[in-house]
Structure formats: C-alpha cells, structure tokens
PDB file of N, CA and C in Angstrom:
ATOM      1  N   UNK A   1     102.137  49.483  59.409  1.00  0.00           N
ATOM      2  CA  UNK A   1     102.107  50.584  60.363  1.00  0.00           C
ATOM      3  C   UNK A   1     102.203  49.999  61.771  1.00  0.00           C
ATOM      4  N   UNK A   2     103.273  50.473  62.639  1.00  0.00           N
ATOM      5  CA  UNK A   2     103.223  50.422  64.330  1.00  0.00           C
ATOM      6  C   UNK A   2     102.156  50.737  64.973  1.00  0.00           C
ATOM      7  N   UNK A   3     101.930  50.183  66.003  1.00  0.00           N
ATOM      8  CA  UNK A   3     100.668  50.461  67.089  1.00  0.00           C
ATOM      9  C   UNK A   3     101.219  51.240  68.140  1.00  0.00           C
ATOM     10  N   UNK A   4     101.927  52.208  67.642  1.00  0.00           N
ATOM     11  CA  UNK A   4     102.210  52.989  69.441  1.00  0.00           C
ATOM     12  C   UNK A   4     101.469  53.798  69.525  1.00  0.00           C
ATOM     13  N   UNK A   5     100.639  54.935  68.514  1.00  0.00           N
ATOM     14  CA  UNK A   5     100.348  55.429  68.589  1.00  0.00           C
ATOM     15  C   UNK A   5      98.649  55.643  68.832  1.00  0.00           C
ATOM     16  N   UNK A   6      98.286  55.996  69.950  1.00  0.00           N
ATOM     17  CA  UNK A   6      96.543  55.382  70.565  1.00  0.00           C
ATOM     18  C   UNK A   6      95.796  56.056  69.083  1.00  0.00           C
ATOM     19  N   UNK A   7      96.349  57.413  68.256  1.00  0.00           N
ATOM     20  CA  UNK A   7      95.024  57.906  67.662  1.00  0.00           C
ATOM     21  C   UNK A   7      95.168  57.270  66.028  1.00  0.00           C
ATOM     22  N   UNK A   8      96.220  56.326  65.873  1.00  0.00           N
ATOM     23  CA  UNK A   8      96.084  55.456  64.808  1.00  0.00           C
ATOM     24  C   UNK A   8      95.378  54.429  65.185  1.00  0.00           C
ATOM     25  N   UNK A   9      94.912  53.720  66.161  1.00  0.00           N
ATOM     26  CA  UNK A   9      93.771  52.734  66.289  1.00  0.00           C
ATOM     27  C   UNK A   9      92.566  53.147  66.698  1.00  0.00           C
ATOM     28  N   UNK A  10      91.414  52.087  66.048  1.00  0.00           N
ATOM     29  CA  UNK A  10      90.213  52.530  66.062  1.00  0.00           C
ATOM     30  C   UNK A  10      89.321  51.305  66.015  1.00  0.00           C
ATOM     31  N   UNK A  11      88.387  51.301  66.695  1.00  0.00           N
ATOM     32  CA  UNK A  11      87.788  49.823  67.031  1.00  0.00           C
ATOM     33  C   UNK A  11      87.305  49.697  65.512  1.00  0.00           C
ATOM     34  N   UNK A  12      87.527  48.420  65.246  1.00  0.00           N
ATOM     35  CA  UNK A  12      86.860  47.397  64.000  1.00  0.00           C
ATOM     36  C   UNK A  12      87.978  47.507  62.867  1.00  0.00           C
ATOM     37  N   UNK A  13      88.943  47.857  63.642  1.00  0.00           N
ATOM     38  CA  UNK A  13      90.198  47.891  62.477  1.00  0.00           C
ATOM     39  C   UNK A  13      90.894  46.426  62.956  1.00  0.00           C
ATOM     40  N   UNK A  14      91.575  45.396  61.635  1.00  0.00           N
ATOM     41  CA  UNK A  14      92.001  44.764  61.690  1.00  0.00           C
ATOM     42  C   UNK A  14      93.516  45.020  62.400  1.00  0.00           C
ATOM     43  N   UNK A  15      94.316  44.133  63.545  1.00  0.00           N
ATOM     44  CA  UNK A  15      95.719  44.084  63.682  1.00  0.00           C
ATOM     45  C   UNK A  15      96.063  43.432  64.062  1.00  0.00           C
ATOM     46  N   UNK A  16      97.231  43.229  64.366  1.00  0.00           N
ATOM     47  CA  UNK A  16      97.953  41.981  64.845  1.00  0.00           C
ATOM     48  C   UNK A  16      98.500  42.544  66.580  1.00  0.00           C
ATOM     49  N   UNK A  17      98.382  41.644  67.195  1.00  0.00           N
ATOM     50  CA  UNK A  17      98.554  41.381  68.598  1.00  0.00           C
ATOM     51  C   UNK A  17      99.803  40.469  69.161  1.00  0.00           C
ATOM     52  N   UNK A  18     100.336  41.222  70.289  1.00  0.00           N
ATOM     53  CA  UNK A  18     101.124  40.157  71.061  1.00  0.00           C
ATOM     54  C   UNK A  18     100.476  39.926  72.541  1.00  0.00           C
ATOM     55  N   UNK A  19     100.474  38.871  72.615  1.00  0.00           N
ATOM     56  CA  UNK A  19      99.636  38.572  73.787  1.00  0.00           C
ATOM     57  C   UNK A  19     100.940  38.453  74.914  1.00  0.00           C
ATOM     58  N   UNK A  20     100.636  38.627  76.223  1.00  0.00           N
ATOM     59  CA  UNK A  20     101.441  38.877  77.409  1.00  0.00           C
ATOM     60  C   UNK A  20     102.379  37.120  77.503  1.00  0.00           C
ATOM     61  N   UNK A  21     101.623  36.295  77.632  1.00  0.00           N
ATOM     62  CA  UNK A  21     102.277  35.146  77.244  1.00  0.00           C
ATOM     63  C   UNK A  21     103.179  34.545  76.316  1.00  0.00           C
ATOM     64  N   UNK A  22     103.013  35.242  75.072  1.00  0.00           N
ATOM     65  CA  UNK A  22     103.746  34.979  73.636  1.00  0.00           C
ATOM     66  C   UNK A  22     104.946  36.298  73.321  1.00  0.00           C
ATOM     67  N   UNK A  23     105.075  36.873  74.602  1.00  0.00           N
ATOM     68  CA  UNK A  23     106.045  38.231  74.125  1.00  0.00           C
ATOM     69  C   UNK A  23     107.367  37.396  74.351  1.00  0.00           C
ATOM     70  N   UNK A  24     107.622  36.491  74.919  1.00  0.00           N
ATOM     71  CA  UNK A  24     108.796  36.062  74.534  1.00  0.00           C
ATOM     72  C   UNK A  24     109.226  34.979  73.723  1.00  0.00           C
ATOM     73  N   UNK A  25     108.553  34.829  72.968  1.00  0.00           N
ATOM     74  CA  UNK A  25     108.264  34.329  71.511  1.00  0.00           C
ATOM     75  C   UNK A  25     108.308  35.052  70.300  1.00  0.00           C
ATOM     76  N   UNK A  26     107.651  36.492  70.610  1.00  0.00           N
ATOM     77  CA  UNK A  26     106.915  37.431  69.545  1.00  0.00           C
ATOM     78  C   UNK A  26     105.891  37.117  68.760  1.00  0.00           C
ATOM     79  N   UNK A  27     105.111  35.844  68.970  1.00  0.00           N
ATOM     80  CA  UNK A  27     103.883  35.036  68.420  1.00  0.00           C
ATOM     81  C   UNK A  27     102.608  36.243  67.762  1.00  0.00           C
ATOM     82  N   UNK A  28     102.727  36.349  66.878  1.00  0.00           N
ATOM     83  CA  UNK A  28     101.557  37.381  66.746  1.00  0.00           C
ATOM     84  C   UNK A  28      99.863  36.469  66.604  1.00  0.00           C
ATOM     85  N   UNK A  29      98.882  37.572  66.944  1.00  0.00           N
ATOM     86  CA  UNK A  29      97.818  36.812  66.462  1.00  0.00           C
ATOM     87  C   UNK A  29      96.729  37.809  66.055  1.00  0.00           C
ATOM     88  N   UNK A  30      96.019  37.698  65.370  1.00  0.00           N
ATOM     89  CA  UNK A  30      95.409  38.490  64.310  1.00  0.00           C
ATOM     90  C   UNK A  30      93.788  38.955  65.174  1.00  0.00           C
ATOM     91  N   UNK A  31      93.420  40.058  64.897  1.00  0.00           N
ATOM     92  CA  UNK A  31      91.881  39.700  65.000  1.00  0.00           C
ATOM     93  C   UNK A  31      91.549  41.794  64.856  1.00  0.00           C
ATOM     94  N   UNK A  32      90.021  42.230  65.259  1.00  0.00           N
ATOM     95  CA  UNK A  32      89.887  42.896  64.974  1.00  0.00           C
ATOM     96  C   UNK A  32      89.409  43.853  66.217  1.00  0.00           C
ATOM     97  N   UNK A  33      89.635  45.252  66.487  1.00  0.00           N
ATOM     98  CA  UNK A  33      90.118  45.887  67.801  1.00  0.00           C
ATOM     99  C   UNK A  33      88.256  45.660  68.379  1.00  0.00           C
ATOM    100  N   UNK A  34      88.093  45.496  69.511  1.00  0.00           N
ATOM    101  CA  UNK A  34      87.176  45.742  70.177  1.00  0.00           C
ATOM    102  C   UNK A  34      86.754  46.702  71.255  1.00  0.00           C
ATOM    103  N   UNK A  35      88.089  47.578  71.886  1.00  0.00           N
ATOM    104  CA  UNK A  35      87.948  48.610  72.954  1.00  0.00           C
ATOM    105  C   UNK A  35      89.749  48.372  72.885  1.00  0.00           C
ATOM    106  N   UNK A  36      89.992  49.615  72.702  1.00  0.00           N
ATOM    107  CA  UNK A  36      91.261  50.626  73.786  1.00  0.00           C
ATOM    108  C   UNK A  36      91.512  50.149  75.443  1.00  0.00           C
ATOM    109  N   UNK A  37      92.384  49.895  75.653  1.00  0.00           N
ATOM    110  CA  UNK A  37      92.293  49.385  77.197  1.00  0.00           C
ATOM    111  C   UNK A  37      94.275  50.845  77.072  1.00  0.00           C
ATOM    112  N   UNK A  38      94.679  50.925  76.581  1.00  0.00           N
ATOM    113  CA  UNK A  38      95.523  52.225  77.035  1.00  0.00           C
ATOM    114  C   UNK A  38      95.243  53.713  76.689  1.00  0.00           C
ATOM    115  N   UNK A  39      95.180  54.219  77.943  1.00  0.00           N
ATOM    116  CA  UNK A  39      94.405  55.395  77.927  1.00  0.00           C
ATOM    117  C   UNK A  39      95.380  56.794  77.763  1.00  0.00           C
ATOM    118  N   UNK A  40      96.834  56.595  77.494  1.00  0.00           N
ATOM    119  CA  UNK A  40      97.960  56.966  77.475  1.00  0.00           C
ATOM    120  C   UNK A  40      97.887  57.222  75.303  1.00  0.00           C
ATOM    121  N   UNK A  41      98.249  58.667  74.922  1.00  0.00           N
ATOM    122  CA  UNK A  41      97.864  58.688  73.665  1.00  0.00           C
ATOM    123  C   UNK A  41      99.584  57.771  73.015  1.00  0.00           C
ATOM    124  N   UNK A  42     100.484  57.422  73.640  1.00  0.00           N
ATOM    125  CA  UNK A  42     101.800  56.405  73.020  1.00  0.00           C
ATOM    126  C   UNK A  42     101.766  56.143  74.441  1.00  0.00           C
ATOM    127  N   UNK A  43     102.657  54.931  73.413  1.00  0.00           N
ATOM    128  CA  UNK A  43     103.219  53.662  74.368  1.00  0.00           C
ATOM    129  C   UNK A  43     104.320  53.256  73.343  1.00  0.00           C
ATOM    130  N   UNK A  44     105.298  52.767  74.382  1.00  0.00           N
ATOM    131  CA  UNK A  44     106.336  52.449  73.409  1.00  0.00           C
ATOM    132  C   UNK A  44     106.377  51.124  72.594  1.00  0.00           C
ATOM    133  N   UNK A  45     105.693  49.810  73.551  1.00  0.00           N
ATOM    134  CA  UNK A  45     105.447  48.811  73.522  1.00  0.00           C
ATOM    135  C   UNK A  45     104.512  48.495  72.748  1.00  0.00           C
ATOM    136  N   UNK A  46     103.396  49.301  72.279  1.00  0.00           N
ATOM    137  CA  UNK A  46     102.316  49.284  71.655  1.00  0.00           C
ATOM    138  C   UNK A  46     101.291  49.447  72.026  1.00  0.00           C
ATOM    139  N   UNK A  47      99.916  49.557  71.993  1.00  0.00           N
ATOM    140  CA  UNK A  47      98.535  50.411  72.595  1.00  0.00           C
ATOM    141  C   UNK A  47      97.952  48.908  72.813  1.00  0.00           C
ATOM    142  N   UNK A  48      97.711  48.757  74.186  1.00  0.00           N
ATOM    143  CA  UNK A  48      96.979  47.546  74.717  1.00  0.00           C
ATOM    144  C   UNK A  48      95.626  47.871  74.372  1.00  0.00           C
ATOM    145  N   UNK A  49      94.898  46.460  73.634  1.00  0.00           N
ATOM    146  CA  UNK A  49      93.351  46.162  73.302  1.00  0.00           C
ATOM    147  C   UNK A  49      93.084  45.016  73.783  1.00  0.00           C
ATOM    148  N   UNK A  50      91.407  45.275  73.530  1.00  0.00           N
ATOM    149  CA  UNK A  50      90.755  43.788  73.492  1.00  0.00           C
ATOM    150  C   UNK A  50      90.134  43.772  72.286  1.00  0.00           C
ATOM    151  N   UNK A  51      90.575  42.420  71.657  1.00  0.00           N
ATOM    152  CA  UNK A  51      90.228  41.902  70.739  1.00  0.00           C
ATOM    153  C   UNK A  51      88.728  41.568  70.555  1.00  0.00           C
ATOM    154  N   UNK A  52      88.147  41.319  69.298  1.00  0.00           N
ATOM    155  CA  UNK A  52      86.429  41.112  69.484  1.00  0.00           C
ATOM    156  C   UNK A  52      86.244  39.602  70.171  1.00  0.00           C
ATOM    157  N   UNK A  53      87.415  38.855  69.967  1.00  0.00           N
ATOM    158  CA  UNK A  53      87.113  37.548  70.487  1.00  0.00           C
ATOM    159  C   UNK A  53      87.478  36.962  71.499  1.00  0.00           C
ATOM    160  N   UNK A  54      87.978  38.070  72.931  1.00  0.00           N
ATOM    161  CA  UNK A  54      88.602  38.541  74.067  1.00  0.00           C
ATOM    162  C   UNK A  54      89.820  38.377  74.150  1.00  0.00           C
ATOM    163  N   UNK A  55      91.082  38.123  73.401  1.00  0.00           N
ATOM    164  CA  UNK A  55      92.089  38.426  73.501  1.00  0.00           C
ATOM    165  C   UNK A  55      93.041  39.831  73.838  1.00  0.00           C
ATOM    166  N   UNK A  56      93.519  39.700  74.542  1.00  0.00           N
ATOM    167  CA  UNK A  56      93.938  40.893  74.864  1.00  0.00           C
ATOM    168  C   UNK A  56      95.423  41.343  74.724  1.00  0.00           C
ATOM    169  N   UNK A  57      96.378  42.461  74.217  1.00  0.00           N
ATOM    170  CA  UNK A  57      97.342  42.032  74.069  1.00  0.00           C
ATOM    171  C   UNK A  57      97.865  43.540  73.352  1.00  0.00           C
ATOM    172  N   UNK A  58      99.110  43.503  72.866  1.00  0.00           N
ATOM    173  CA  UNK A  58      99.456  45.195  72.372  1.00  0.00           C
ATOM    174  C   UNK A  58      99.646  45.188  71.058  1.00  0.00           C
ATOM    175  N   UNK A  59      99.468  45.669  70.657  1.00  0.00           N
ATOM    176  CA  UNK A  59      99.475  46.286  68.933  1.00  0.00           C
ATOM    177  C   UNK A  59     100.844  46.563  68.281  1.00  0.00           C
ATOM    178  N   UNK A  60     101.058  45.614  67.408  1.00  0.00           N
ATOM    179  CA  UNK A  60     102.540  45.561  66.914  1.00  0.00           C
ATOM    180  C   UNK A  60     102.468  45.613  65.339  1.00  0.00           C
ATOM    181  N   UNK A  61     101.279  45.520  65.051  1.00  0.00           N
ATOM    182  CA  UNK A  61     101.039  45.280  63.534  1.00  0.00           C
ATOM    183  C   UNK A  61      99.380  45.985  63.382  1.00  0.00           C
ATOM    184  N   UNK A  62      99.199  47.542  62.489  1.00  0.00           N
ATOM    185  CA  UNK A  62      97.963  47.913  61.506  1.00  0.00           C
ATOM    186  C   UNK A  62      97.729  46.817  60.566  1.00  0.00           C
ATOM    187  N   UNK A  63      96.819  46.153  60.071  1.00  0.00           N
ATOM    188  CA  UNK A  63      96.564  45.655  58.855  1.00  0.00           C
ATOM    189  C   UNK A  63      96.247  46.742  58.309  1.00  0.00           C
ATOM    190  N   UNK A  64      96.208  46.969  56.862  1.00  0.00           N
ATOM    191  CA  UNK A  64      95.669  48.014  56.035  1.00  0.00           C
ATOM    192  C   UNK A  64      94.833  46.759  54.825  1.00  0.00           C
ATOM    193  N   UNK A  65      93.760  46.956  54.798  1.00  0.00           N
ATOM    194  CA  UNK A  65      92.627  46.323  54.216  1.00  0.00           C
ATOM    195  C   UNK A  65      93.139  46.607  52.375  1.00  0.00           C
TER     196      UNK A  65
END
C-alpha cells in the first residue's frame, strides 16, 4: 500500500521511508510511525513522519504485518 494518503497512516504502524537525503537514490528505510508531521489529508509524494527512532522522511511503503 502507498503512503499518500494521511488517513491510511497511523502511529505504531510499520513503513518504509524515504529520507530527504536518499530521494535521489530512492534508499528506503524501515521503522515504525511516531507522529504525522503532514497535516494536508494527500500528498502526492507521500505523508511526511517521524519515525520512533527520529528519522524523518515520506511514506512510500505500508508494511502490512
């Protein structure tokens, strides 16, 4: 599942991240949502978070458990 959409994410859900540095790479990195930082219900790019382990970065990948 895509991350554009703000009311498909929900803190303590696993996803994958692109961090602002690695977008021209497409480097993903994994971890689990800690706070919403886009307050916009889509984004095209994906719904910017912070990660529990302060990474911050947009949502390109739901894990589904």
């Amino acid at each position: 599942m895509y991350g554009t959409e703000r009311a498909d994410i929900k803190p303590g859900m696993k996803v994958m991240v692109v961090r602002k540095q690695d977008q021209r790479t497409g480097a993903l990195t994994e971890g689990v949502v800690q706070s919403l930082l886009t307050k916009s219900p889509h984004h095209p790019h994906g719904i910017k978070v912070r990660l529990e382990n302060g990474v911050v970065g947009r949502v390109k990948e739901i894990i589904k458990d």
